[in-house]
N, C-alpha and C. Protein backbone atom coordinates (compact mmCIF):
# COMPACT_ATOMS: atom_id res chain seq x y z
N UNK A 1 0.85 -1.18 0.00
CA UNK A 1 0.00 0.00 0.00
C UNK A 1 0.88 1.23 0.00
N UNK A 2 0.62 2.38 -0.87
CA UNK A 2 1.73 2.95 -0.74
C UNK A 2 1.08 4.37 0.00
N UNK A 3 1.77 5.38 0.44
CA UNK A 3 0.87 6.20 0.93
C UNK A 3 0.77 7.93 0.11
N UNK A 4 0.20 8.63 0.66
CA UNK A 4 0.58 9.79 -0.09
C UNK A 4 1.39 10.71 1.17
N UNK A 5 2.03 11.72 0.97
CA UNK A 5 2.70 12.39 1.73
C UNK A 5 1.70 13.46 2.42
N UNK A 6 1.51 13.18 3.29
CA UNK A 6 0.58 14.49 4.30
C UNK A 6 1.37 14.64 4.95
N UNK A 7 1.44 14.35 6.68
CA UNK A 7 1.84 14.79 7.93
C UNK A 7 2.48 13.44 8.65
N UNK A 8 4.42 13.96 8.15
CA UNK A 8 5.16 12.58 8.15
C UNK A 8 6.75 12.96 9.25
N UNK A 9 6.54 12.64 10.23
CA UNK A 9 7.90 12.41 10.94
C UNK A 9 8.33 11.06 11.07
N UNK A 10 9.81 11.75 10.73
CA UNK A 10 10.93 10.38 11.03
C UNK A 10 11.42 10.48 12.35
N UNK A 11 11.18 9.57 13.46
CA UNK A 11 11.96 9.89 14.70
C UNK A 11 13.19 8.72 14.62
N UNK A 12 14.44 9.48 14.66
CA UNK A 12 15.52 9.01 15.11
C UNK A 12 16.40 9.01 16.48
N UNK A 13 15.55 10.00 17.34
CA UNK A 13 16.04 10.07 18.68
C UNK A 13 15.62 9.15 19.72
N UNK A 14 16.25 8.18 19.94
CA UNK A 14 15.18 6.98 20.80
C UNK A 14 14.93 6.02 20.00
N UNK A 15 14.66 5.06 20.03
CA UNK A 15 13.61 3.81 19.26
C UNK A 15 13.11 4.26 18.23
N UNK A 16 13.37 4.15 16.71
CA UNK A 16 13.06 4.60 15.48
C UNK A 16 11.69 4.44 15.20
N UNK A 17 11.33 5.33 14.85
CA UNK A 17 9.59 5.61 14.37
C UNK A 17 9.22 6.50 13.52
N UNK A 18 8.19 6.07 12.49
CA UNK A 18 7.74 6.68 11.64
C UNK A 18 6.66 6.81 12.06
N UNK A 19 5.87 8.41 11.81
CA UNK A 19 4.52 8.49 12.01
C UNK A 19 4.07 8.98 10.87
N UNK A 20 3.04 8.85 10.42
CA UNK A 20 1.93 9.09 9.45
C UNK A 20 0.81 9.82 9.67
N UNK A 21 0.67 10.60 9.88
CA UNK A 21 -0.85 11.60 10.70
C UNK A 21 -0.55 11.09 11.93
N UNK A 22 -1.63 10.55 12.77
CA UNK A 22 -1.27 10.74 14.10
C UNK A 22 -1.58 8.95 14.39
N UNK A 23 -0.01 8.70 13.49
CA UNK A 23 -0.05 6.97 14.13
C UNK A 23 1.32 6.25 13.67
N UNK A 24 1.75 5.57 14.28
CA UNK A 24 2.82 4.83 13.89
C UNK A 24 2.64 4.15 12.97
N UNK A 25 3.69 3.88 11.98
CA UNK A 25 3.61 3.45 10.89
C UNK A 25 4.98 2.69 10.67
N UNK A 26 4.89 1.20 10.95
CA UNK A 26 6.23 0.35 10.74
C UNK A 26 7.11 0.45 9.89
N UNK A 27 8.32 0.52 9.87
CA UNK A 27 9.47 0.60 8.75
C UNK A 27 9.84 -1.06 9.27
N UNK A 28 9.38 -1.91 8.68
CA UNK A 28 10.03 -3.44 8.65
C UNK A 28 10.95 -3.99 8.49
N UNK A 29 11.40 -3.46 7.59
CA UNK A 29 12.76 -3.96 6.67
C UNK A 29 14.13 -3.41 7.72
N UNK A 30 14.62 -3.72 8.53
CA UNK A 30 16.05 -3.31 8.80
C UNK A 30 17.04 -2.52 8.42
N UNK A 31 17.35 -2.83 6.73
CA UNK A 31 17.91 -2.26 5.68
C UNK A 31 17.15 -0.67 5.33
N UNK A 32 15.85 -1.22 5.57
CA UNK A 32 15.06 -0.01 4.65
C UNK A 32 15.71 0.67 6.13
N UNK A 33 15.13 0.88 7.12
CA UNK A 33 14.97 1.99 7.92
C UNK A 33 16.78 2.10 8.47
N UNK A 34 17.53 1.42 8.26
CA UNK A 34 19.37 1.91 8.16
C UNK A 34 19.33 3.25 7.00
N UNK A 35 18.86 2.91 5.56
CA UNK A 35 19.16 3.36 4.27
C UNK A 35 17.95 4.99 4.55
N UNK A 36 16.77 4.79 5.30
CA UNK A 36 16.13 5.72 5.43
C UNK A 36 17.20 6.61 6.37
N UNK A 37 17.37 6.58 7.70
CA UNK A 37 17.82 6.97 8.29
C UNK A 37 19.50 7.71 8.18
N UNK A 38 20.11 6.88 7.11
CA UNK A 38 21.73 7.61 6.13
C UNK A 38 21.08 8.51 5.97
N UNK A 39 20.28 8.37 4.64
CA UNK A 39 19.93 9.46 3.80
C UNK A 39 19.57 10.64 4.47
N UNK A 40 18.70 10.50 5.73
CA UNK A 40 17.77 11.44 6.24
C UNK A 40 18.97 12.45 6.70
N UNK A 41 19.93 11.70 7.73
CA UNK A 41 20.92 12.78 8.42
C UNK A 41 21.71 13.35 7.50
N UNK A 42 22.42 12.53 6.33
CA UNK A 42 23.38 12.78 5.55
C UNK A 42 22.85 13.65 4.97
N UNK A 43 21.31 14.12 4.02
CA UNK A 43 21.22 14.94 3.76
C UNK A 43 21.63 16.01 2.67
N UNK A 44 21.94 14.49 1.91
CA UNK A 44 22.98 14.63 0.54
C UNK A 44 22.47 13.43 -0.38
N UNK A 45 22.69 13.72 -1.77
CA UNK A 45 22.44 12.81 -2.69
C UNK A 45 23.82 11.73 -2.52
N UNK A 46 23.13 10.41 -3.35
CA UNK A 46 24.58 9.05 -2.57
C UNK A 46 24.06 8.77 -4.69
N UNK A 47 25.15 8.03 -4.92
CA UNK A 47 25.35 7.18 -5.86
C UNK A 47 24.89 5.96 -5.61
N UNK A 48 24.07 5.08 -6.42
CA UNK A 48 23.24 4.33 -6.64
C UNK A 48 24.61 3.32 -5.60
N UNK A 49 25.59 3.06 -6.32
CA UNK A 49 27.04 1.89 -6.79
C UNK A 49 27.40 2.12 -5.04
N UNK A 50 27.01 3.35 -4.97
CA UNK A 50 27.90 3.76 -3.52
C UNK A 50 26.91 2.81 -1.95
N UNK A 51 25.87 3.35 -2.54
CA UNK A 51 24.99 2.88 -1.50
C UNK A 51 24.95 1.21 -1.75
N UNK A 52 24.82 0.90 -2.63
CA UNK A 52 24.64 -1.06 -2.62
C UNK A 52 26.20 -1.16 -1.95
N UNK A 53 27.27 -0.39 -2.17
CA UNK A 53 28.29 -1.04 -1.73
C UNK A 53 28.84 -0.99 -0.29
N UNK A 54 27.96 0.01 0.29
CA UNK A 54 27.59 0.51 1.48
C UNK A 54 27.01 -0.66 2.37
N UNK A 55 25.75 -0.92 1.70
CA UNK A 55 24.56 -1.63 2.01
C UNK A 55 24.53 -3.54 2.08
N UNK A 56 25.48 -3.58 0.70
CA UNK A 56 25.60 -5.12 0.83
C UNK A 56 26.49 -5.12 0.31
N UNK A 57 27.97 -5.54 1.26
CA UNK A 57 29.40 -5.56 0.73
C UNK A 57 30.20 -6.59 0.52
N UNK A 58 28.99 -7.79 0.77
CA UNK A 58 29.42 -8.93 0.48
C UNK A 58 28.61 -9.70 -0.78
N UNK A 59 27.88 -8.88 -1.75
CA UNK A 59 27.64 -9.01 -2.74
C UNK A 59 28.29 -8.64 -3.74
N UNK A 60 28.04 -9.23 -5.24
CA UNK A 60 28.32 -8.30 -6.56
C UNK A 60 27.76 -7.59 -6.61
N UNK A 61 28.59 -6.51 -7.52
CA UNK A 61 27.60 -4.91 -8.06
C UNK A 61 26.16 -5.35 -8.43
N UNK A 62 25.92 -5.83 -9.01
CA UNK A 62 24.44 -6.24 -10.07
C UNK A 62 23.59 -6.81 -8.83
N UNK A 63 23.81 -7.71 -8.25
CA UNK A 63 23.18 -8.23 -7.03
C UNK A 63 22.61 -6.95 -6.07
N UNK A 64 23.78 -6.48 -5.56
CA UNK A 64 23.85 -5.46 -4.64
C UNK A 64 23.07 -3.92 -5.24
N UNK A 65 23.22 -3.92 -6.76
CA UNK A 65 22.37 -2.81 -6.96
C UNK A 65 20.93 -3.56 -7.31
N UNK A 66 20.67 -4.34 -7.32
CA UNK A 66 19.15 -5.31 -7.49
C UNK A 66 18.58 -4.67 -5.97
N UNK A 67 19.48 -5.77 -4.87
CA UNK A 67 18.83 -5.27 -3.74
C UNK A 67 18.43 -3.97 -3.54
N UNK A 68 19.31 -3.21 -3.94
CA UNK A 68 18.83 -1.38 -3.32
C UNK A 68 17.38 -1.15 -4.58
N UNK A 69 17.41 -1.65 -5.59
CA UNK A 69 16.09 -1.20 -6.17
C UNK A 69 15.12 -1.94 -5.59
N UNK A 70 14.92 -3.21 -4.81
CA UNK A 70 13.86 -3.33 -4.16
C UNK A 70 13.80 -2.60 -2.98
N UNK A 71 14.80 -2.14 -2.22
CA UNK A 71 14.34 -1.87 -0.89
C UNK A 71 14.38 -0.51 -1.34
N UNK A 72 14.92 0.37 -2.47
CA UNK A 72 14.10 1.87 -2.68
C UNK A 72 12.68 1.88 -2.95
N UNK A 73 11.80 0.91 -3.58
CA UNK A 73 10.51 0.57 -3.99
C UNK A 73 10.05 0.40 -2.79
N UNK A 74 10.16 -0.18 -1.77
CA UNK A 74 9.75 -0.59 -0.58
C UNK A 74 9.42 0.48 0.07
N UNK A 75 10.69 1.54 0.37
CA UNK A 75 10.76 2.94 1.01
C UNK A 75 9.86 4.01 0.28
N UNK A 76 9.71 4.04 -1.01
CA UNK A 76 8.81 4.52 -1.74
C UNK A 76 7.50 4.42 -1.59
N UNK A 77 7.41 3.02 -0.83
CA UNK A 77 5.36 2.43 -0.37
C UNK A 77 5.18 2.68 1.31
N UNK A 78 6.66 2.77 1.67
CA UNK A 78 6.27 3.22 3.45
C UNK A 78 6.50 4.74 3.32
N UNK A 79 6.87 5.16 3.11
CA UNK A 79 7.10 6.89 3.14
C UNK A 79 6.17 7.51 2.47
N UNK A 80 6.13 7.07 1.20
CA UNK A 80 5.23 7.97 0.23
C UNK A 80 5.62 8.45 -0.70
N UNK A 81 5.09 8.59 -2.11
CA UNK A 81 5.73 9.53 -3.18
C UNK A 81 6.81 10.68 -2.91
N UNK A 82 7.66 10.58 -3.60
CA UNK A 82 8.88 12.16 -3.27
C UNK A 82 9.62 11.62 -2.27
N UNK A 83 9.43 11.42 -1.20
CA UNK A 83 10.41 11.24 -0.05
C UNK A 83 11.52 10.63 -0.89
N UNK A 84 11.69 9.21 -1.16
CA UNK A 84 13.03 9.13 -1.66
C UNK A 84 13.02 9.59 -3.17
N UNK A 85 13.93 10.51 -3.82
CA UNK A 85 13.88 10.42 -4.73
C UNK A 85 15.57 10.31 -5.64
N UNK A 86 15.19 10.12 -6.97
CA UNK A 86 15.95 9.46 -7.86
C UNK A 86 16.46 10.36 -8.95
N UNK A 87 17.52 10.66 -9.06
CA UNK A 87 18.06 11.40 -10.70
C UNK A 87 19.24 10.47 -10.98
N UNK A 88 18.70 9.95 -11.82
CA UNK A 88 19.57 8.99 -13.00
C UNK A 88 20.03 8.00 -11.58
N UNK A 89 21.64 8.25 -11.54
CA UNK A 89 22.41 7.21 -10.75
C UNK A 89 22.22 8.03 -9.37
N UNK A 90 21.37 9.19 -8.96
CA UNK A 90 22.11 9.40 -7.73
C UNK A 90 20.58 9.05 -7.15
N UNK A 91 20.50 9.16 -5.44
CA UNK A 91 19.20 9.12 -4.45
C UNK A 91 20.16 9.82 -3.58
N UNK A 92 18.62 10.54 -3.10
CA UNK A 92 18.36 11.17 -1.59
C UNK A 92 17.10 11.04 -1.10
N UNK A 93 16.95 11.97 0.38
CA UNK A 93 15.76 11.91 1.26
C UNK A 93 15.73 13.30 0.77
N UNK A 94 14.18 13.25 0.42
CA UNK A 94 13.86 15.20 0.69
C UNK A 94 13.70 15.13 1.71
N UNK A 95 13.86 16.13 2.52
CA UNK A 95 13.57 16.21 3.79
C UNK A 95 12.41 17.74 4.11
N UNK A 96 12.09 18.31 2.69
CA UNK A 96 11.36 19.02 2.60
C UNK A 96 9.69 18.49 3.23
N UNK A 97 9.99 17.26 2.46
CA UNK A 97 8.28 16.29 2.77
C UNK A 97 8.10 15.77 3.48
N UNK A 98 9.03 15.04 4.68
CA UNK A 98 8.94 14.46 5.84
C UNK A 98 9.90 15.14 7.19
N UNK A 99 9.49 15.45 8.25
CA UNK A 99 10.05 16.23 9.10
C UNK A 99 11.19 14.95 10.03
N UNK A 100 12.61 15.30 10.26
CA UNK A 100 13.04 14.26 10.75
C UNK A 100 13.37 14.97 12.32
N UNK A 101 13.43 14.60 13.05
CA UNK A 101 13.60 14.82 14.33
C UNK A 101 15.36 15.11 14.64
N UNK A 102 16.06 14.53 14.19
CA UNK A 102 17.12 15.22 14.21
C UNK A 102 17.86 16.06 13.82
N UNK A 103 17.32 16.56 12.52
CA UNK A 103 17.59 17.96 11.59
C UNK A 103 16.85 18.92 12.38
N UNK A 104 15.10 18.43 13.06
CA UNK A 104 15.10 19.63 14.15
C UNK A 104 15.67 19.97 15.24
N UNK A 105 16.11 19.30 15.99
CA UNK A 105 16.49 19.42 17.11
C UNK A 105 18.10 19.58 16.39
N UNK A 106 18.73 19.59 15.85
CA UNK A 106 19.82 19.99 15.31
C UNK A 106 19.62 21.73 15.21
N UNK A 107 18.85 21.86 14.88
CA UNK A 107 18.30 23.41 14.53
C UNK A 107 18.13 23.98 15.46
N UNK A 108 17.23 23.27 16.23
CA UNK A 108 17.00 24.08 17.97
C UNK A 108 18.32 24.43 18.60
N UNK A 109 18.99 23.65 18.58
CA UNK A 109 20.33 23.55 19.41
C UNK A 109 21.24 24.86 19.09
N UNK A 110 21.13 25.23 17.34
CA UNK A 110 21.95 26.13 16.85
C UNK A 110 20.83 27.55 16.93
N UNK A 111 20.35 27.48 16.87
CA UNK A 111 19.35 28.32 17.51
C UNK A 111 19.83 29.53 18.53
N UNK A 112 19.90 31.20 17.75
CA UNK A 112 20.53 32.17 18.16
C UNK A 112 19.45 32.25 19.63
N UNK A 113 20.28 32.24 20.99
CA UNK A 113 19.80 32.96 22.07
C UNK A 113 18.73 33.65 22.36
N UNK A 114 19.23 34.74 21.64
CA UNK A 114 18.19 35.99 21.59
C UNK A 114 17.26 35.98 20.55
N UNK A 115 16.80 34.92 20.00
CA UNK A 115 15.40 34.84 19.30
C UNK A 115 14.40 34.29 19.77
N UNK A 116 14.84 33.75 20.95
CA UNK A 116 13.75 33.09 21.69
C UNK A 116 13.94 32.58 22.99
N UNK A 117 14.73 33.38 23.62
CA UNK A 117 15.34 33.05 24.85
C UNK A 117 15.29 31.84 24.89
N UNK A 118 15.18 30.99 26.01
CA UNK A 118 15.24 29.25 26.36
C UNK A 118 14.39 28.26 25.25
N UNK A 119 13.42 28.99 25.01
CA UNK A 119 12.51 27.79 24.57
C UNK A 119 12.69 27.09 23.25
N UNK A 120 13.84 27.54 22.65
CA UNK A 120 14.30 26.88 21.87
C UNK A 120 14.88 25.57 22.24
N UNK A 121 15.99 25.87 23.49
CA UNK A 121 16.08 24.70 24.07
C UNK A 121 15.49 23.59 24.98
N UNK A 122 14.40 24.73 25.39
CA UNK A 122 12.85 23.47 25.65
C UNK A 122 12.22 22.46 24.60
N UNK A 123 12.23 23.61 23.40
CA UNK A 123 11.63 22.16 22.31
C UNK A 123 12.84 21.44 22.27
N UNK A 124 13.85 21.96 21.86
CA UNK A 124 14.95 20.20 21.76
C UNK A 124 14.77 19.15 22.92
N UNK A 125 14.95 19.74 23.80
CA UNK A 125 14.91 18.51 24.79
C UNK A 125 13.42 18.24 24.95
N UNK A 126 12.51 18.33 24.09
CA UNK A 126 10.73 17.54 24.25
C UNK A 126 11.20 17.01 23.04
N UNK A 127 11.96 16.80 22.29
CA UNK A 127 12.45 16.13 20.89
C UNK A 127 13.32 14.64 21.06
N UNK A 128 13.88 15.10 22.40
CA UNK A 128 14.52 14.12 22.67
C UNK A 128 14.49 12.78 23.20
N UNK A 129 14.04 11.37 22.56
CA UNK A 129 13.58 10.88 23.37
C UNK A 129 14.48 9.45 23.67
N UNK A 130 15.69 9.81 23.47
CA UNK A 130 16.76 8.88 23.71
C UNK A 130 17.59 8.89 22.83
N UNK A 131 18.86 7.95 23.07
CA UNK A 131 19.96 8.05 22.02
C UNK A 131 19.92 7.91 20.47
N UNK A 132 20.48 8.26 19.64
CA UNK A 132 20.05 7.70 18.12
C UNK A 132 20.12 6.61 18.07
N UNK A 133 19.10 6.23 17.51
CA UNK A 133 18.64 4.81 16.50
C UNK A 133 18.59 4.14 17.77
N UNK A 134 18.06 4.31 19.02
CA UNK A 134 18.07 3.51 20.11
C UNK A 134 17.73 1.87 20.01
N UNK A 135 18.44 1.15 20.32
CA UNK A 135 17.92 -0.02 20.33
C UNK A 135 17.88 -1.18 18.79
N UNK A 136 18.70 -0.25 17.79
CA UNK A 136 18.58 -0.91 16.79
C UNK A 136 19.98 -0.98 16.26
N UNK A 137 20.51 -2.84 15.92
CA UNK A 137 21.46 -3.02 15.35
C UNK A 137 21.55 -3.60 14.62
């Protein structure tokens, strides 16, 4: 089922979770939510060659880029249209369409003083809800 993009956080602070409007929404795949979670922080386009070799390094190229086109199709039906997207050989995460929890609270943190006295650093720490990728290896 694939979804459309409305109202989508990635939480990476604590126990990894995707929400979808106002509900959790499983990332299953292991791989998928490692390859979600690169992209999301990195925050940069990756080479197709780079990421399978990243991803499965004990495969051949052809194998290893097979796998990443199923588990980009996969990420494409849990996220939603746009989130991952594709030019020629390269992928990234927009991060325009899904809000990730650590690009905000990255933001809060850098967050000039005097624009909002503390409560900038009140929302980071209500952002925070444990170490990255808690609990997942």
């Amino acid at each position: 089922m694939a979804y459309t993009v409305d109202s989508c956080r990635l939480l990476l602070l604590g126990p990894p979770l995707l929400q979808r409007e106002d509900r959790t929404a499983p990332i299953k795949l292991r791989k998928g939510l490692a390859l979600a979670a690169y992209l999301a922080v990195e925050l940069r386009a990756f080479s197709r060659e780079h990421l399978a070799a990243l991803f499965w390094p004990e495969l051949g190229q052809q194998s290893a880029l097979a796998n990443l086109r199923r588990l980009l199709t996969y990420l494409r039906e849990t996220f939603g249209d746009g989130c991952i997207r594709t030019d020629g050989d390269l992928v990234e995460f927009d991060s325009a369409l899904i809000e990730v929890d650590v690009a905000h609270f990255q933001s809060l943190l850098l967050a000039h003083p005097s624009d909002s006295g503390l409560e900038h650093l009140e929302n980071a720490a209500a952002l925070y809800r444990g170490s990255f990728l808690e609990g997942f290896t």
